[in-house]
N, C-alpha and C. Protein backbone atom coordinates (compact mmCIF):
# COMPACT_ATOMS: atom_id res chain seq x y z
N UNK A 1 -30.43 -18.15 37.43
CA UNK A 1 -31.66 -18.56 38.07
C UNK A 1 -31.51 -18.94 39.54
N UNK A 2 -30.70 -19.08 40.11
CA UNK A 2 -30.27 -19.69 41.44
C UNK A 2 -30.79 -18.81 42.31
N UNK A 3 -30.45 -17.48 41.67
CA UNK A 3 -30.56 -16.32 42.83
C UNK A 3 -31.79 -16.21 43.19
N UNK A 4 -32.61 -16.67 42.25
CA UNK A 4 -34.23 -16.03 42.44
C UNK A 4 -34.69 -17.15 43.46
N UNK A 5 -35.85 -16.97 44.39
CA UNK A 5 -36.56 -17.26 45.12
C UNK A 5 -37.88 -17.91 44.67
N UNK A 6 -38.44 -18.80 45.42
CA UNK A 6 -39.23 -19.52 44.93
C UNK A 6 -40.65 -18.31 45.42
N UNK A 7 -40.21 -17.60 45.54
CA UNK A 7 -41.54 -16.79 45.55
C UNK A 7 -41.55 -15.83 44.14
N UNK A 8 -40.47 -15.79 43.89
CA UNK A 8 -40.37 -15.16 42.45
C UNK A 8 -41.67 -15.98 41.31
N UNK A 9 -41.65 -17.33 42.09
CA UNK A 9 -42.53 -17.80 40.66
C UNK A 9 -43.75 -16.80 40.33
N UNK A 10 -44.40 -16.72 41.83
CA UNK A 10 -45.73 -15.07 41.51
C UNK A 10 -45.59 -14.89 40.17
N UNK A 11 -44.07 -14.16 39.92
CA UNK A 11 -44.20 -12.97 38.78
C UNK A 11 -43.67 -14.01 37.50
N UNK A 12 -43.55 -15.28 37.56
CA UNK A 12 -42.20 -15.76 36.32
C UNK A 12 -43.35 -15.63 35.43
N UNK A 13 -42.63 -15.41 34.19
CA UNK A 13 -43.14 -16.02 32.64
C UNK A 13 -42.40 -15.30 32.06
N UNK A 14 -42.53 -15.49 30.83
CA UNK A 14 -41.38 -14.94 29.30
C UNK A 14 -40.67 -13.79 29.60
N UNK A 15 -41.47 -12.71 30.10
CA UNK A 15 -40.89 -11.68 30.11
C UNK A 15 -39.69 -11.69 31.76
N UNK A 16 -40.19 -12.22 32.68
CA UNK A 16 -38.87 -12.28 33.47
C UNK A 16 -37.90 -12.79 32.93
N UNK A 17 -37.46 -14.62 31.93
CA UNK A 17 -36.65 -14.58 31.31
C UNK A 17 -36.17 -13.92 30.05
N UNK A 18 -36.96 -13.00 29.70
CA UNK A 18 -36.49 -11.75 28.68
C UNK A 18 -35.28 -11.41 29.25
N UNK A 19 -35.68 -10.79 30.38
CA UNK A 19 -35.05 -9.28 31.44
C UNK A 19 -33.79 -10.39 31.86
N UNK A 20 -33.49 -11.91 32.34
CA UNK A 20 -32.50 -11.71 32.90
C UNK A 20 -31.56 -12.00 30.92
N UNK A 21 -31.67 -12.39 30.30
CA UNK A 21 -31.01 -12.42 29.05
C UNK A 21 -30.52 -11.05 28.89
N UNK A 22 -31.84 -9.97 28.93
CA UNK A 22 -31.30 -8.88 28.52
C UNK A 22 -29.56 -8.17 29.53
N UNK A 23 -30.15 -8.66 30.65
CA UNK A 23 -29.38 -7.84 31.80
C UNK A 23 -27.76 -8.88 32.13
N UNK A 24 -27.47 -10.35 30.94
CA UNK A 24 -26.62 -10.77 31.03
C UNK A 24 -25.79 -10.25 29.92
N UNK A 25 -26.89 -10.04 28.71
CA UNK A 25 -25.91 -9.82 26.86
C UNK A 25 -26.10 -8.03 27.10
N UNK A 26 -26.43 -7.41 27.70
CA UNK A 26 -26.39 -5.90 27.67
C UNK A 26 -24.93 -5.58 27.11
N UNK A 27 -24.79 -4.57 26.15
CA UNK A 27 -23.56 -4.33 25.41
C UNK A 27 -24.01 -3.03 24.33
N UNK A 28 -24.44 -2.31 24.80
CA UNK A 28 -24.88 -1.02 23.84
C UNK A 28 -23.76 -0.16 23.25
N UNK A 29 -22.74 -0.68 23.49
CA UNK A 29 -21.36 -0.03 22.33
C UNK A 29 -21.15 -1.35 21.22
N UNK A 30 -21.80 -2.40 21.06
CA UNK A 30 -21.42 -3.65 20.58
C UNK A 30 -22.70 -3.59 19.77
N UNK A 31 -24.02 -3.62 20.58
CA UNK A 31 -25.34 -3.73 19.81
C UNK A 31 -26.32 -3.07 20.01
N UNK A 32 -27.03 -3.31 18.85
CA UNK A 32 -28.62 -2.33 19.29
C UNK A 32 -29.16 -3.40 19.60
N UNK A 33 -29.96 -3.40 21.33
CA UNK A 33 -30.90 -4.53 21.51
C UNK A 33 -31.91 -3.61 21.61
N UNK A 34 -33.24 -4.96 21.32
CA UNK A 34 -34.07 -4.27 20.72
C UNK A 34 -35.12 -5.47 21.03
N UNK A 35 -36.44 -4.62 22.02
CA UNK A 35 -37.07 -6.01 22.57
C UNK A 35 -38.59 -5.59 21.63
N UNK A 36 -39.09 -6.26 21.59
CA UNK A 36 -40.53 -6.57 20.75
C UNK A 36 -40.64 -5.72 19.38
N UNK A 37 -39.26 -6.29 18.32
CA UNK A 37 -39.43 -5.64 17.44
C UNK A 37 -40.25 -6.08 16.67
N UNK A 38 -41.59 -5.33 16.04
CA UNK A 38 -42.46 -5.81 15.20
C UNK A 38 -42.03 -5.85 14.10
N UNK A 39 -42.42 -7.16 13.61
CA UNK A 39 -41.93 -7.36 12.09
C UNK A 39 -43.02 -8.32 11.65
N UNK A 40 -43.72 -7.54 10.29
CA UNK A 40 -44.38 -8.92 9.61
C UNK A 40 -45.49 -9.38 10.87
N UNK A 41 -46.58 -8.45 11.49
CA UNK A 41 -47.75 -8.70 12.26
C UNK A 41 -46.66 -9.76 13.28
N UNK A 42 -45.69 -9.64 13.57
CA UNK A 42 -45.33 -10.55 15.32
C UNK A 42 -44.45 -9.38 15.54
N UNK A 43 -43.67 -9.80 16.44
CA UNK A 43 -42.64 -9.36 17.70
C UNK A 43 -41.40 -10.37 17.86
N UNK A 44 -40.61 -9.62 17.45
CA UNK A 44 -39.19 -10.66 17.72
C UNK A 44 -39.17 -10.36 20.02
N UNK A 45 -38.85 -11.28 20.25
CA UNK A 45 -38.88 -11.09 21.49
C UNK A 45 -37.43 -10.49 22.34
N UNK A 46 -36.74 -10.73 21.39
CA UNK A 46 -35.40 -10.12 21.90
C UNK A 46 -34.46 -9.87 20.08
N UNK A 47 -33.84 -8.69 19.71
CA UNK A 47 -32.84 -8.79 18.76
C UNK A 47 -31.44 -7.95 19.02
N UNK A 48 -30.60 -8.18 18.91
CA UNK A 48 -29.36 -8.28 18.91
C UNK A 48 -28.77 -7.26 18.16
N UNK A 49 -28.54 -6.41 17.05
CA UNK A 49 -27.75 -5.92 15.51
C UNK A 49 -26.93 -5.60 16.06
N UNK A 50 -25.49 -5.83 15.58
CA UNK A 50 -24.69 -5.42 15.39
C UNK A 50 -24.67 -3.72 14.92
N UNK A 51 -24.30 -2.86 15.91
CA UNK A 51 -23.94 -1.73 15.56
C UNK A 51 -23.44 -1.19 14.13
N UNK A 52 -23.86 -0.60 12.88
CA UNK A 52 -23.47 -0.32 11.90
C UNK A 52 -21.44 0.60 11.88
N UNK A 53 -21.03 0.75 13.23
CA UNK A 53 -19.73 1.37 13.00
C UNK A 53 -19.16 0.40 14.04
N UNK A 54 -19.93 -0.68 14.27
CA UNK A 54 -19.14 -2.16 15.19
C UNK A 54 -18.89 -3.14 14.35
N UNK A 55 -19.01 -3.20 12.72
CA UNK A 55 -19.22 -4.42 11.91
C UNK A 55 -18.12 -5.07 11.66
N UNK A 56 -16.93 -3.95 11.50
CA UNK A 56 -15.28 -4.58 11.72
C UNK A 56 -15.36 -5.76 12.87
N UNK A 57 -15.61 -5.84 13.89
CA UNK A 57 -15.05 -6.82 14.54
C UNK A 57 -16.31 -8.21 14.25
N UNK A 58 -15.80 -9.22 15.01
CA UNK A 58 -16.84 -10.77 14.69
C UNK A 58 -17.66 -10.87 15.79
N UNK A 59 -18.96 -10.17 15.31
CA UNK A 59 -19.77 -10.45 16.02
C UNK A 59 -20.84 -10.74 15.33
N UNK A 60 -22.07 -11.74 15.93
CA UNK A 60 -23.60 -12.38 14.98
C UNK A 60 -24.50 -11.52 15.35
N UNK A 61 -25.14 -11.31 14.45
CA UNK A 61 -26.67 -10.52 14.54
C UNK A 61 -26.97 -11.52 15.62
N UNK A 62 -28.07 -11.05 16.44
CA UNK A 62 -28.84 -12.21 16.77
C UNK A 62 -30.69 -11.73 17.22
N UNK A 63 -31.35 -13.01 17.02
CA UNK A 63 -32.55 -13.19 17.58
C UNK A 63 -32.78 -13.93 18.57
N UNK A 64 -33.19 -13.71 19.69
CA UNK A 64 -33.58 -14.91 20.55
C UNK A 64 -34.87 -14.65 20.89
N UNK A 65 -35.97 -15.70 20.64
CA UNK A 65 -37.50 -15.91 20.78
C UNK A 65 -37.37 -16.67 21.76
N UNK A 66 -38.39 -16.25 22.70
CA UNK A 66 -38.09 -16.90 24.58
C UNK A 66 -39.70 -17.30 24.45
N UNK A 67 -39.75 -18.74 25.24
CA UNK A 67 -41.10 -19.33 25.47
C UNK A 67 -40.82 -19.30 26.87
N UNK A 68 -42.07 -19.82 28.00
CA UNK A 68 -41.99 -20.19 29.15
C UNK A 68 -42.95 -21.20 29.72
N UNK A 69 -42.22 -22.64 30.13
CA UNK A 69 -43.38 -23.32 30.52
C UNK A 69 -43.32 -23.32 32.03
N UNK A 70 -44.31 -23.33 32.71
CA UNK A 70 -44.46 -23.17 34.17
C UNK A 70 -44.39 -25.05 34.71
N UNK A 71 -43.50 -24.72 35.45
CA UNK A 71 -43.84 -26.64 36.37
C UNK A 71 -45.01 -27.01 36.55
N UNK A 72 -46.09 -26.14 36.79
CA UNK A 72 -47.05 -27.11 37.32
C UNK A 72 -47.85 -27.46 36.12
N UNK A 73 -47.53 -27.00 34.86
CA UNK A 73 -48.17 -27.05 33.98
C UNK A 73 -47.38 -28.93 32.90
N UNK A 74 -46.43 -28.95 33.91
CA UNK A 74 -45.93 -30.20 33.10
C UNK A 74 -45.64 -30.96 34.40
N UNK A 75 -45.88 -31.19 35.40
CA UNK A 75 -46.40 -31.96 37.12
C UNK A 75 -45.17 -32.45 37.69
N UNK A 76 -44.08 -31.38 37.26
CA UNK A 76 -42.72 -31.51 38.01
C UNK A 76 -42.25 -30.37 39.07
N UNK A 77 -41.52 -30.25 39.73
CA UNK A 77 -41.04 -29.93 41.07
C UNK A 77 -39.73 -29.33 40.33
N UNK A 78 -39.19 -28.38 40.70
CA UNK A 78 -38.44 -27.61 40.46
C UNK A 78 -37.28 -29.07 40.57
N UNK A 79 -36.45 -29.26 41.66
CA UNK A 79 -35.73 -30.41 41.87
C UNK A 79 -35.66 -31.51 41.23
N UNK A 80 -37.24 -31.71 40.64
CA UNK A 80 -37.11 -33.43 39.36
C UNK A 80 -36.93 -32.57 38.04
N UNK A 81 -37.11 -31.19 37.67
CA UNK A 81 -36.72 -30.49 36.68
C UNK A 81 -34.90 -30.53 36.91
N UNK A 82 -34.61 -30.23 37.58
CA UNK A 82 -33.05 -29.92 37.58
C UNK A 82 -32.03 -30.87 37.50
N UNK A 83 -32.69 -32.57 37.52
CA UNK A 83 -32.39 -33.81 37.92
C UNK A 83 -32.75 -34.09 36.40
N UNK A 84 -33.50 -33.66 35.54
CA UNK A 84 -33.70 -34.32 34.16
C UNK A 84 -32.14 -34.36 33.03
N UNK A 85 -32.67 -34.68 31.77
CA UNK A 85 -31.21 -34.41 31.02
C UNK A 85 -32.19 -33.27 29.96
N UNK A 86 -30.95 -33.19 29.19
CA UNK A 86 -31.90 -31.84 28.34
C UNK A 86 -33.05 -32.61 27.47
N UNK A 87 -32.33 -34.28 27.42
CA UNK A 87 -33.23 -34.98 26.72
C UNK A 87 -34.28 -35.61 26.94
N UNK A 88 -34.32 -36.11 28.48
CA UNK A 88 -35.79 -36.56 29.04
C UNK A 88 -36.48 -34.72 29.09
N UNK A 89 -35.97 -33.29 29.48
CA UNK A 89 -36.99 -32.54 29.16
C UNK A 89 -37.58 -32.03 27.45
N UNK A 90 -36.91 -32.39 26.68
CA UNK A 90 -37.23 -32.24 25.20
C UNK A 90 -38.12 -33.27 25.00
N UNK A 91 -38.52 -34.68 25.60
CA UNK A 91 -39.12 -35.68 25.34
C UNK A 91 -41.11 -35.32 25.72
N UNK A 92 -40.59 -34.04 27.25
CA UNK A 92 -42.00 -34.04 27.74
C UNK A 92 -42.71 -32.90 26.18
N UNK A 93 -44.23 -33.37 26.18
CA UNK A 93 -44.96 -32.57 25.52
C UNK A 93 -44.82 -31.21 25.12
N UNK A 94 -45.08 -30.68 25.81
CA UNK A 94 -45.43 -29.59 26.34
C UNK A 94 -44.17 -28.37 25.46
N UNK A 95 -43.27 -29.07 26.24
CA UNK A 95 -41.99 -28.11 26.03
C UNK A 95 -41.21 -28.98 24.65
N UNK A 96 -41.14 -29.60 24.35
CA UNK A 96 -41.06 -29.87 23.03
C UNK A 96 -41.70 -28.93 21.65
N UNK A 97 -43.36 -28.63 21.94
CA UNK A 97 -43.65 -28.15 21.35
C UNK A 97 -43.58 -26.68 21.66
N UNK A 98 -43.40 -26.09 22.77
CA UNK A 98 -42.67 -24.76 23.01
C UNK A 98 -41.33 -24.63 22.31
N UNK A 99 -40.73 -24.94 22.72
CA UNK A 99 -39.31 -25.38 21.34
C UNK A 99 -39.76 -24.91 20.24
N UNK A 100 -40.21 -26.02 19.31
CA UNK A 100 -41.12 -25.63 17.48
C UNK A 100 -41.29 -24.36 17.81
N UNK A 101 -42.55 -24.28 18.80
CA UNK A 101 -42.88 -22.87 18.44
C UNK A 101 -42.28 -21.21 18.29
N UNK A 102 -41.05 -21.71 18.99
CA UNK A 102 -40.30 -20.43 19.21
C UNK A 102 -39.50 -20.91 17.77
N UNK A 103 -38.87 -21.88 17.61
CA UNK A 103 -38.39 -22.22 16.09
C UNK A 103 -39.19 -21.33 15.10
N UNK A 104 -39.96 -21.92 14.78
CA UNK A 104 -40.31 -21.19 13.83
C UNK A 104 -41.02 -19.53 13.89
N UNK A 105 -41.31 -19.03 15.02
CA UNK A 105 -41.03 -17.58 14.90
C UNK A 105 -39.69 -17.31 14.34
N UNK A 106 -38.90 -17.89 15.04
CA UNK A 106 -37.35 -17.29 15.03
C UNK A 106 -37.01 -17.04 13.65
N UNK A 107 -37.07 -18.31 12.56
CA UNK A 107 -37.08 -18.44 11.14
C UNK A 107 -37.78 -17.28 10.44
N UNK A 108 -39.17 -17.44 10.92
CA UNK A 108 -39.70 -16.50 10.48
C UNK A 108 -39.37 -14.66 10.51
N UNK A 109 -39.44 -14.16 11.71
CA UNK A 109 -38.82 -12.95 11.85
C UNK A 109 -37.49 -13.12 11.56
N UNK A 110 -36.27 -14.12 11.61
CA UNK A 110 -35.09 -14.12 10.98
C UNK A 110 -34.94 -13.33 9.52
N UNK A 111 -35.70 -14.18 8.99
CA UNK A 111 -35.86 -13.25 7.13
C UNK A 111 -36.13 -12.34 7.15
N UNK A 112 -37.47 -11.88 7.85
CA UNK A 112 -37.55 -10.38 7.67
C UNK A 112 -36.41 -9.29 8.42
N UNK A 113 -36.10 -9.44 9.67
CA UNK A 113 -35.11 -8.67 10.04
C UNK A 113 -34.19 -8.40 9.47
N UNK A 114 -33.55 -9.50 8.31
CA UNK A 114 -32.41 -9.35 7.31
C UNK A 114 -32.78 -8.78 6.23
N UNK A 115 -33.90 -8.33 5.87
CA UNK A 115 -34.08 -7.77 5.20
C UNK A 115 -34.04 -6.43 5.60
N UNK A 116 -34.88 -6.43 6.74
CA UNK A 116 -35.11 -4.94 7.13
C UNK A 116 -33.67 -3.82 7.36
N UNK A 117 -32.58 -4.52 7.70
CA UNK A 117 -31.25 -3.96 8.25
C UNK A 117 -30.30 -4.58 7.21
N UNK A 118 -30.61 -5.40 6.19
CA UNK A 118 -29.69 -5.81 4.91
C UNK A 118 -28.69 -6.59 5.76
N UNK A 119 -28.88 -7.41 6.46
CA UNK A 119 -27.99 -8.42 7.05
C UNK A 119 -27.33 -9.57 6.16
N UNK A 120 -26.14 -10.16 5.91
CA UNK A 120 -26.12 -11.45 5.21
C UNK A 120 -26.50 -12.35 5.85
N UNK A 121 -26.47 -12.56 6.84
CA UNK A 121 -26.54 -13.38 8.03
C UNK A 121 -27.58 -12.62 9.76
N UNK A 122 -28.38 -13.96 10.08
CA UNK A 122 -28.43 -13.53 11.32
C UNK A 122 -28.70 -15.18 11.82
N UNK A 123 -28.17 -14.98 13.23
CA UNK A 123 -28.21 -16.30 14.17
C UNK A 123 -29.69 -16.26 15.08
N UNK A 124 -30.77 -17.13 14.74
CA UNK A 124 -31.38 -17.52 15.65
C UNK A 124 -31.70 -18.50 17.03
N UNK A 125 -31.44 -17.95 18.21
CA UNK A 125 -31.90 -19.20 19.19
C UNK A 125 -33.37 -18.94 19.34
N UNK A 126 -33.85 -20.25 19.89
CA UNK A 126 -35.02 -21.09 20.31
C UNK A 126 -34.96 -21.50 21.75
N UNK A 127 -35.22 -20.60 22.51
CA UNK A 127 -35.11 -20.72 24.44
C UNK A 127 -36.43 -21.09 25.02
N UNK A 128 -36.38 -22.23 25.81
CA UNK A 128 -37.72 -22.48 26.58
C UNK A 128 -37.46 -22.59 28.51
N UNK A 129 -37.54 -21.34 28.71
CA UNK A 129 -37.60 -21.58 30.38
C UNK A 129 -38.41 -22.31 30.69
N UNK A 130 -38.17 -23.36 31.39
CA UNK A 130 -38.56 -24.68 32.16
C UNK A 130 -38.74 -23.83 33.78
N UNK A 131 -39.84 -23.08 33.73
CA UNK A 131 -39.81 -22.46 34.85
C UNK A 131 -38.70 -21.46 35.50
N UNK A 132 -38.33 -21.71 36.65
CA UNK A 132 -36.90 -20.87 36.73
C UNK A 132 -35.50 -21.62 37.48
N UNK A 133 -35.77 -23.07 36.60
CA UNK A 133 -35.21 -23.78 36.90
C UNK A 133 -34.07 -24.69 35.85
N UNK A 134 -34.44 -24.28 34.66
CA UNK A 134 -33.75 -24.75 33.33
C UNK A 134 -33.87 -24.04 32.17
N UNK A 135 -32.73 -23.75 31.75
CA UNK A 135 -33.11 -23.49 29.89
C UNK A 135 -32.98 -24.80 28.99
N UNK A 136 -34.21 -24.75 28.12
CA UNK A 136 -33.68 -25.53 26.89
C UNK A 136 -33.45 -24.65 25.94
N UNK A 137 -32.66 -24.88 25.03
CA UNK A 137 -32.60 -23.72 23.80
C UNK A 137 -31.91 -24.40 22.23
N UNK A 138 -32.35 -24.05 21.62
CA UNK A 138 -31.87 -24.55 20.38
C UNK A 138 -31.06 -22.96 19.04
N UNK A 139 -30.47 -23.63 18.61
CA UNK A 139 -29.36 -22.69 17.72
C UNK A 139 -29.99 -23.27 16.48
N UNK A 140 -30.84 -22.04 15.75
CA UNK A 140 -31.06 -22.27 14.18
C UNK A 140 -30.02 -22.32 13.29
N UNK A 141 -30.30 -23.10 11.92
CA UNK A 141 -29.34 -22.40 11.41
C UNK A 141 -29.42 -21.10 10.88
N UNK A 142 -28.47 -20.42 10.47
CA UNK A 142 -28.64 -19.17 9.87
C UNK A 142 -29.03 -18.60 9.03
N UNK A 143 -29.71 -17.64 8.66
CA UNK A 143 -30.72 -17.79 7.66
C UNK A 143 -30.26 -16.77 7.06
């Protein structure tokens, strides 16, 4: 996030922090990523599988469901965002309940995706860009 410019905000929301996730975990000999896979009337917002002739080595399925709250929408300044702890920002409203909400997508499309690809396992995170100034994120357990 450093790199980006405060004029970047114009364009921020979910889908810019989609794109830089995607453009950090990119690995298409490792995984099939796979962005708005519909499952069960939603959209996983980002998924992960493990390649079916990559399964020998240790790697997690994964899901990551991305929220985005904008600063001005919670009356902080990029700078009193970056000055918080993860725990005074989990405390504000707003993004607390952005949190849940990506939680429980995650849970939710978790089951079905394991079904859909016969997974034993898949790892869900719970990511809330705090503008383009913080991640919060939470690690489900595995479902």
């Amino acid at each position: 996030f450093p790199v980006l410019s405060t004029r970047d905000y114009r364009w921020s929301n979910e889908l810019a922090v989609k794109i830089m996730f995607m453009t950090v975990l990119f690995n298409d000999r490792l995984y099939m990523m796979i962005s708005e896979t519909e499952v069960n009337h939603g959209y996983i917002d980002l998924s992960l599988i493990v390649r079916p002739d990559m399964r020998r080595f240790q790697a997690l399925d994964l899901i990551l469901e991305f929220k985005y709250v904008d600063l001005d929408a919670i009356k902080l300044t990029g700078i009193e965002v970056k000055k918080k702890s993860r725990e005074e920002l989990l405390a504000l409203p707003l993004i607390r309940k952005q949190l849940e909400a990506a939680k429980q997508q995650a849970e939710r499309y978790g089951t079905n995706l394991k079904t859909r690809y016969q997974l034993k396992t898949i790892t869900c995170f719970a990511v809330v860009a705090v503008g383009l100034e913080r991640i919060v994120f939470e690690r489900l357990e595995e479902t």
